[in-house]
C-alpha atoms as a PDB file:
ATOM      1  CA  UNK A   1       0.000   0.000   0.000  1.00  0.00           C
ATOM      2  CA  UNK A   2       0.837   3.493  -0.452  1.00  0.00           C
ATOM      3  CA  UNK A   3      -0.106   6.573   1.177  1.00  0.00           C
ATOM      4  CA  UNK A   4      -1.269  10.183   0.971  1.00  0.00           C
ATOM      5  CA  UNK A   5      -1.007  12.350   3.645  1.00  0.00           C
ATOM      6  CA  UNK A   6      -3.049  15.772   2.834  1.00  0.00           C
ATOM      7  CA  UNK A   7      -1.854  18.717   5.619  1.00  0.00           C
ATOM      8  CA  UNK A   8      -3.933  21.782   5.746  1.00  0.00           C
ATOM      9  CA  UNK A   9      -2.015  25.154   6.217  1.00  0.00           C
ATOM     10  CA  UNK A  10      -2.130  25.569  10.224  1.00  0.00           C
ATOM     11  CA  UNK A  11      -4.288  29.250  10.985  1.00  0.00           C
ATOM     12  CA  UNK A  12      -2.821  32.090   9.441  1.00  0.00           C
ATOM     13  CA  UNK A  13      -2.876  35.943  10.293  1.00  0.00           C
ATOM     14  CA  UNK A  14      -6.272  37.782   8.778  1.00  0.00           C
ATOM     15  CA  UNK A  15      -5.483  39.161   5.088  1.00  0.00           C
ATOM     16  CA  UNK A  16      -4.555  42.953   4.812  1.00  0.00           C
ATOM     17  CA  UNK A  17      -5.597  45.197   2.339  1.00  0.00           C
ATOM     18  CA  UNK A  18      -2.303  45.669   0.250  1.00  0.00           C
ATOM     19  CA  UNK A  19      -0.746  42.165   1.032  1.00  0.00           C
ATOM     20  CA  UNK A  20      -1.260  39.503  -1.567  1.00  0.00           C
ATOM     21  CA  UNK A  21      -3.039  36.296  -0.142  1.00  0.00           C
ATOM     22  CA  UNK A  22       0.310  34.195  -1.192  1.00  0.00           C
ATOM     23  CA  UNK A  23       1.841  36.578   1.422  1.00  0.00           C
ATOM     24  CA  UNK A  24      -0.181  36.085   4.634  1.00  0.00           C
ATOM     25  CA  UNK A  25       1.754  34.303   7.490  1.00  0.00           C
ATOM     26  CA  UNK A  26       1.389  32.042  10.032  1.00  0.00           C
ATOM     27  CA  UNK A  27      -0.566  33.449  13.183  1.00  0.00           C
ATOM     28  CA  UNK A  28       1.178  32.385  16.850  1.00  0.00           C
ATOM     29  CA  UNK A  29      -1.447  29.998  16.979  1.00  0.00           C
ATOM     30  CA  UNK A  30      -0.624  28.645  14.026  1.00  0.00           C
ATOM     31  CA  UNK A  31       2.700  27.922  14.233  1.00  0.00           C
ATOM     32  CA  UNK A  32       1.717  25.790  17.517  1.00  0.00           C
ATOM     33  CA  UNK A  33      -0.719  23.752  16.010  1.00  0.00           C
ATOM     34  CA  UNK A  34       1.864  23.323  12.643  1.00  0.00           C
ATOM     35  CA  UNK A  35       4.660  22.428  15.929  1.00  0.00           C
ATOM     36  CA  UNK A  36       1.878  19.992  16.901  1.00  0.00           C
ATOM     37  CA  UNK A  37       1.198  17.988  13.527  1.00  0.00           C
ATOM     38  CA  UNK A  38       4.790  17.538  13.033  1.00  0.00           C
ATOM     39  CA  UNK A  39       4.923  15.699  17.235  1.00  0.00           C
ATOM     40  CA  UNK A  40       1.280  13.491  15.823  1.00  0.00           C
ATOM     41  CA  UNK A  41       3.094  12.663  12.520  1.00  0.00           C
ATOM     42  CA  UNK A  42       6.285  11.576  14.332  1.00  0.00           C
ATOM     43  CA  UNK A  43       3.982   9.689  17.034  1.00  0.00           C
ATOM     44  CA  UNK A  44       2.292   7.812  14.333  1.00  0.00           C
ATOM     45  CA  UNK A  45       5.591   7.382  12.737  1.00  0.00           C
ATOM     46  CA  UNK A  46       4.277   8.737   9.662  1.00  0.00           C
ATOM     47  CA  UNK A  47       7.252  10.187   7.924  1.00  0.00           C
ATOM     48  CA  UNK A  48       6.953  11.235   4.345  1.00  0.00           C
ATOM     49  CA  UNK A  49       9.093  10.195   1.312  1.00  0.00           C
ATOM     50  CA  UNK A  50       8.292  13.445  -0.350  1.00  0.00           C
ATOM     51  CA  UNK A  51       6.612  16.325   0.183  1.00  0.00           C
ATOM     52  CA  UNK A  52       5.198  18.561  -2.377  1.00  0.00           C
ATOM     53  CA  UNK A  53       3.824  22.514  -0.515  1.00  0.00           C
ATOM     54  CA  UNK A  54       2.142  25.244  -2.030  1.00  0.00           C
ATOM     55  CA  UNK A  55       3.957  28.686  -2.668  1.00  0.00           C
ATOM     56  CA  UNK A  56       1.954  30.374  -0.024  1.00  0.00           C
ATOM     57  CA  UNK A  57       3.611  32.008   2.795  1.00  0.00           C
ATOM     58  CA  UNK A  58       1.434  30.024   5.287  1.00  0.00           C
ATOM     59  CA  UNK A  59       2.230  26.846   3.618  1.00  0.00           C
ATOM     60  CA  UNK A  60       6.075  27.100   3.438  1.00  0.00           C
ATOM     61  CA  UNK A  61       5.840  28.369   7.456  1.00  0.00           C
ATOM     62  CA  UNK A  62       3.516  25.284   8.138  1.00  0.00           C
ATOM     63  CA  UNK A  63       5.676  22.628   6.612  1.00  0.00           C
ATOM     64  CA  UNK A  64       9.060  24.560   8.133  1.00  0.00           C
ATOM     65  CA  UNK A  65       7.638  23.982  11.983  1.00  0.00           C
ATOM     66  CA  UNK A  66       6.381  20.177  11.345  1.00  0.00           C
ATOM     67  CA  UNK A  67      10.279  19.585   9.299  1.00  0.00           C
ATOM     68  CA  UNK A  68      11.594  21.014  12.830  1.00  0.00           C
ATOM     69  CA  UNK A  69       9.776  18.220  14.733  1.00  0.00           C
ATOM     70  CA  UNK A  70       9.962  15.437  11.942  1.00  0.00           C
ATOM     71  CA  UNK A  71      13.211  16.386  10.752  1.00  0.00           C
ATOM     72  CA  UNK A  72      14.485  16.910   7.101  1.00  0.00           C
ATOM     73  CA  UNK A  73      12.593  15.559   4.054  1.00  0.00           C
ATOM     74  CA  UNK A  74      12.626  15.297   0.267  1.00  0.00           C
ATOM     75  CA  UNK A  75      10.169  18.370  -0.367  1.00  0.00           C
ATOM     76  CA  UNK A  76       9.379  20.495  -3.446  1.00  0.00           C
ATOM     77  CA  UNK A  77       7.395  23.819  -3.663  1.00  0.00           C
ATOM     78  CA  UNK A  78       4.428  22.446  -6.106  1.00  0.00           C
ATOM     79  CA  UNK A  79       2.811  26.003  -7.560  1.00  0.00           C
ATOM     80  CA  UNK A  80      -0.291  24.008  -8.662  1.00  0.00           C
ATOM     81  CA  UNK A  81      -1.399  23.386  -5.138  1.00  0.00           C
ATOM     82  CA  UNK A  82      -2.388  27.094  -4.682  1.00  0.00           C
ATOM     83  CA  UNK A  83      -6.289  27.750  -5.500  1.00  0.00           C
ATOM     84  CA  UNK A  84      -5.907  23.901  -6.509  1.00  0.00           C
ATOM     85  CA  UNK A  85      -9.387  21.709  -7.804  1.00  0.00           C
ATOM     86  CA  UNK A  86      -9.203  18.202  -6.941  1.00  0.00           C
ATOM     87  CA  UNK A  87      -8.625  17.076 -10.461  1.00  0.00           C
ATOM     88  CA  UNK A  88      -5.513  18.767 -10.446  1.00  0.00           C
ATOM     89  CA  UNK A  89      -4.498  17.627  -6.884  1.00  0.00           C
ATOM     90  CA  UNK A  90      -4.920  13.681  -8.165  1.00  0.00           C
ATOM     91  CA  UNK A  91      -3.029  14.779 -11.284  1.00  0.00           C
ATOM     92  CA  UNK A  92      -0.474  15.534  -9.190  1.00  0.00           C
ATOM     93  CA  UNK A  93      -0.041  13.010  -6.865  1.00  0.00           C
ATOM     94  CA  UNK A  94      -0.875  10.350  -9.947  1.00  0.00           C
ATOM     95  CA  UNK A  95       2.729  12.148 -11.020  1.00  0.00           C
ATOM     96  CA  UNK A  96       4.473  11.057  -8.268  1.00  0.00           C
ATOM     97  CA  UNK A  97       2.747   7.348  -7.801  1.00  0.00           C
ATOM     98  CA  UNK A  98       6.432   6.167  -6.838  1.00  0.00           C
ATOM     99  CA  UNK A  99       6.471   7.913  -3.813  1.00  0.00           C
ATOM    100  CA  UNK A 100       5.519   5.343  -1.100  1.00  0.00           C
ATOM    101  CA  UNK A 101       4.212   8.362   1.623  1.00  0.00           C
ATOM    102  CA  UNK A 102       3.682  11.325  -0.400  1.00  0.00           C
ATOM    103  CA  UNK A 103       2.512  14.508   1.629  1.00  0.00           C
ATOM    104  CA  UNK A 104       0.909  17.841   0.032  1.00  0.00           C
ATOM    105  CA  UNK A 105       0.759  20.915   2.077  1.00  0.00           C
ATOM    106  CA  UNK A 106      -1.900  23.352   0.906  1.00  0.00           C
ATOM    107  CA  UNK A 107      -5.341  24.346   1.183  1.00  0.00           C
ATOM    108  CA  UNK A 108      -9.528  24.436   1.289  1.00  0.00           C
ATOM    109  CA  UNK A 109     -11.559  23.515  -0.518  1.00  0.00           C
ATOM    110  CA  UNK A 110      -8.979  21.522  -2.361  1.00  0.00           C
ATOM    111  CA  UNK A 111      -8.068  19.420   0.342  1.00  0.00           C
ATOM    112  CA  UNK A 112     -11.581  18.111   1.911  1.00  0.00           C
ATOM    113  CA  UNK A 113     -12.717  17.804  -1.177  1.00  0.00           C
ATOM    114  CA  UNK A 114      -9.936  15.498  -2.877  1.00  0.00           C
ATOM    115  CA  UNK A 115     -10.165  13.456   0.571  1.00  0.00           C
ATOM    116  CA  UNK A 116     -13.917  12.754   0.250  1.00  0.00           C
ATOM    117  CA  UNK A 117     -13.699  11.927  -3.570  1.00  0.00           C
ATOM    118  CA  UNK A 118     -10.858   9.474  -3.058  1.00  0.00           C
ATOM    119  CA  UNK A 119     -12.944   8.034   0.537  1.00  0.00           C
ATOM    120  CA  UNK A 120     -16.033   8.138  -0.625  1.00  0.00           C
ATOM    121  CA  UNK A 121     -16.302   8.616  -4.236  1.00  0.00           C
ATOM    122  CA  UNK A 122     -18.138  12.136  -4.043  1.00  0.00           C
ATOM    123  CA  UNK A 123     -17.082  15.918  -3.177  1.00  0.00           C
ATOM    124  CA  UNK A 124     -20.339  16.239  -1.209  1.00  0.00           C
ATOM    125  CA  UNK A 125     -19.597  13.899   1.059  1.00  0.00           C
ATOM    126  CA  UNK A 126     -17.089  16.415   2.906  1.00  0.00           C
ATOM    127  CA  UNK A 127     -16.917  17.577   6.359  1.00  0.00           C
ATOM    128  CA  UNK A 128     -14.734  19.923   6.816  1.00  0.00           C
ATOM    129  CA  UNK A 129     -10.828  19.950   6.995  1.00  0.00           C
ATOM    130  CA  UNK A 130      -9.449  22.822  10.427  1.00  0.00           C
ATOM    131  CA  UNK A 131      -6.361  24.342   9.730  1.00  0.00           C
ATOM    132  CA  UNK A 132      -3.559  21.926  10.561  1.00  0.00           C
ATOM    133  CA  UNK A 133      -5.720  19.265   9.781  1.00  0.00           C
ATOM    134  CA  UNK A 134      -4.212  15.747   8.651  1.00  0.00           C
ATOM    135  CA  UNK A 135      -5.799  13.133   5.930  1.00  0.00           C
ATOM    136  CA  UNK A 136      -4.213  10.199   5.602  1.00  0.00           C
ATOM    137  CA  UNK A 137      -5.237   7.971   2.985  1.00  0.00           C
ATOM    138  CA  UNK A 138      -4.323   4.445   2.108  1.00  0.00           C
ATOM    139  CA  UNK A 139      -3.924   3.576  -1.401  1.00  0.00           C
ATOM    140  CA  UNK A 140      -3.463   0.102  -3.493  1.00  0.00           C
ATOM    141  CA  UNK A 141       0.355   0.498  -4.823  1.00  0.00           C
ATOM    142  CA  UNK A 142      -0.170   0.249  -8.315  1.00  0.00           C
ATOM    143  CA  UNK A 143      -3.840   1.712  -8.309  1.00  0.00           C
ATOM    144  CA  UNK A 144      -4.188   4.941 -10.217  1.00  0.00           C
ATOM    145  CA  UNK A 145      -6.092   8.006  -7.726  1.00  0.00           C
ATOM    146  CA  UNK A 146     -10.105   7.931  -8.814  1.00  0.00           C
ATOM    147  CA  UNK A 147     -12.953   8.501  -6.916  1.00  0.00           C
ATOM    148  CA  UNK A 148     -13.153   5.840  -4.020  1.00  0.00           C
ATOM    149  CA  UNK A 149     -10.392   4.280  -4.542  1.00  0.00           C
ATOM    150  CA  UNK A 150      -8.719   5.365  -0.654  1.00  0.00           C
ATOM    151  CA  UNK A 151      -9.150   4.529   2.555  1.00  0.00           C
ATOM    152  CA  UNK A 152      -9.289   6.955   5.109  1.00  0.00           C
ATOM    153  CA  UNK A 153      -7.038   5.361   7.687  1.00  0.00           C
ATOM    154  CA  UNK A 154      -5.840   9.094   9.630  1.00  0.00           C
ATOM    155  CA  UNK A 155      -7.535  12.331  10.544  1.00  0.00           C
ATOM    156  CA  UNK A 156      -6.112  14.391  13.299  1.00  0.00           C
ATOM    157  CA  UNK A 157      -6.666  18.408  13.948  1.00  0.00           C
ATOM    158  CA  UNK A 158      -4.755  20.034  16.807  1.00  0.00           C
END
C-alpha cells in the first residue's frame, strides 16, 4: 500500500488590504498547532518520502515547523497546489505514484474535497478539513487516484 497524507495550512494571520493572499503568514497559533502535527506525525511514525507545498507564505511556514519536529525531508514547492481543484491535486499526486508516503501541504476547498472523492467517491460527502488538519489515505500500490479508490485510515486536527 501506499499513502497520501493531505496537511492543511495551520491558521494564518487575517489578510490585509495591500498584502497579496500568497503573502499572509502564520498566526502564533498557528505555528503551535503546525509544531503539533509535526509531534502526531512523528507519534504515528508517519514520515513522508516526499513532500510537495504550495507557494503560499502560510504553507512554506507550516511545513518549516512540522520539518523542525519530523526532521528533514525530500520536499518540493508544487505552484499548482495554490487555489488547486481536486482534479488537479490527483493529477499531481498520480505524477508522483512512486512515492511510497507522499505529503501535500496546501489548502480548502482543495483538500476536503480530494479526501472525500478518493474516501467516498463524491465531493459532497465532505466535512470539513481545520487548519492543521491531517488526511491520511491508504492507497493500493499500483492503483491509479479515482474517486473511491482510498481509505481513510488518519484524521487528526490540533
Amino acid at each position: 500500500m501506499r499513502e497520501l497524507i493531505l496537511l492543511r495550512h495551520a491558521h494564518a494571520e487575517p489578510a490585509v488590504v495591500g498584502r497579496a493572499d500568497l503573502d499572509r503568514p502564520l498566526s502564533a497559533e498557528g505555528l503551535a498547532e503546525a509544531e503539533a502535527a509535526g509531534r502526531w506525525l512523528a507519534e504515528q511514525r508517519l514520515i513522508p518520502d516526499c513532500v510537495l507545498c504550495s507557494p503560499s507564505r502560510r504553507t512554506r511556514e507550516t511545513l518549516e515547523a512540522v520539518l523542525s519536529v519530523i526532521g528533514y525531508v525530500d520536499q518540493r514547492i508544487e505552484p499548482s497546489i495554490y487555489e488547486a481543484t481536486p482534479g488537479t491535486l490527483i493529477a499531481l499526486a498520480d505524477t508522483h505514484a512512486d512515492v511510497g508516503r507522499l505529503m501535500l501541504v496546501g489548502h480548502n476547498p482543495g483538500f476536503e474535497r480530494l479526501s472525500a472523492l478518493l474516501h467516498s467517491g463524491q465531493t459532497s460527502e465532505y466535512r470539513g478539513m481545520p487548519p492543521a488538519g491531517l488526511a491520511v489515505l491508504t492507497v493500493p500500490p499500483e492503483a491509479a487516484l479515482e474517486p473511491g479508490i482510498a481509505q481513510l485510515s488518519a484524521f487528526w486536527w490540533p
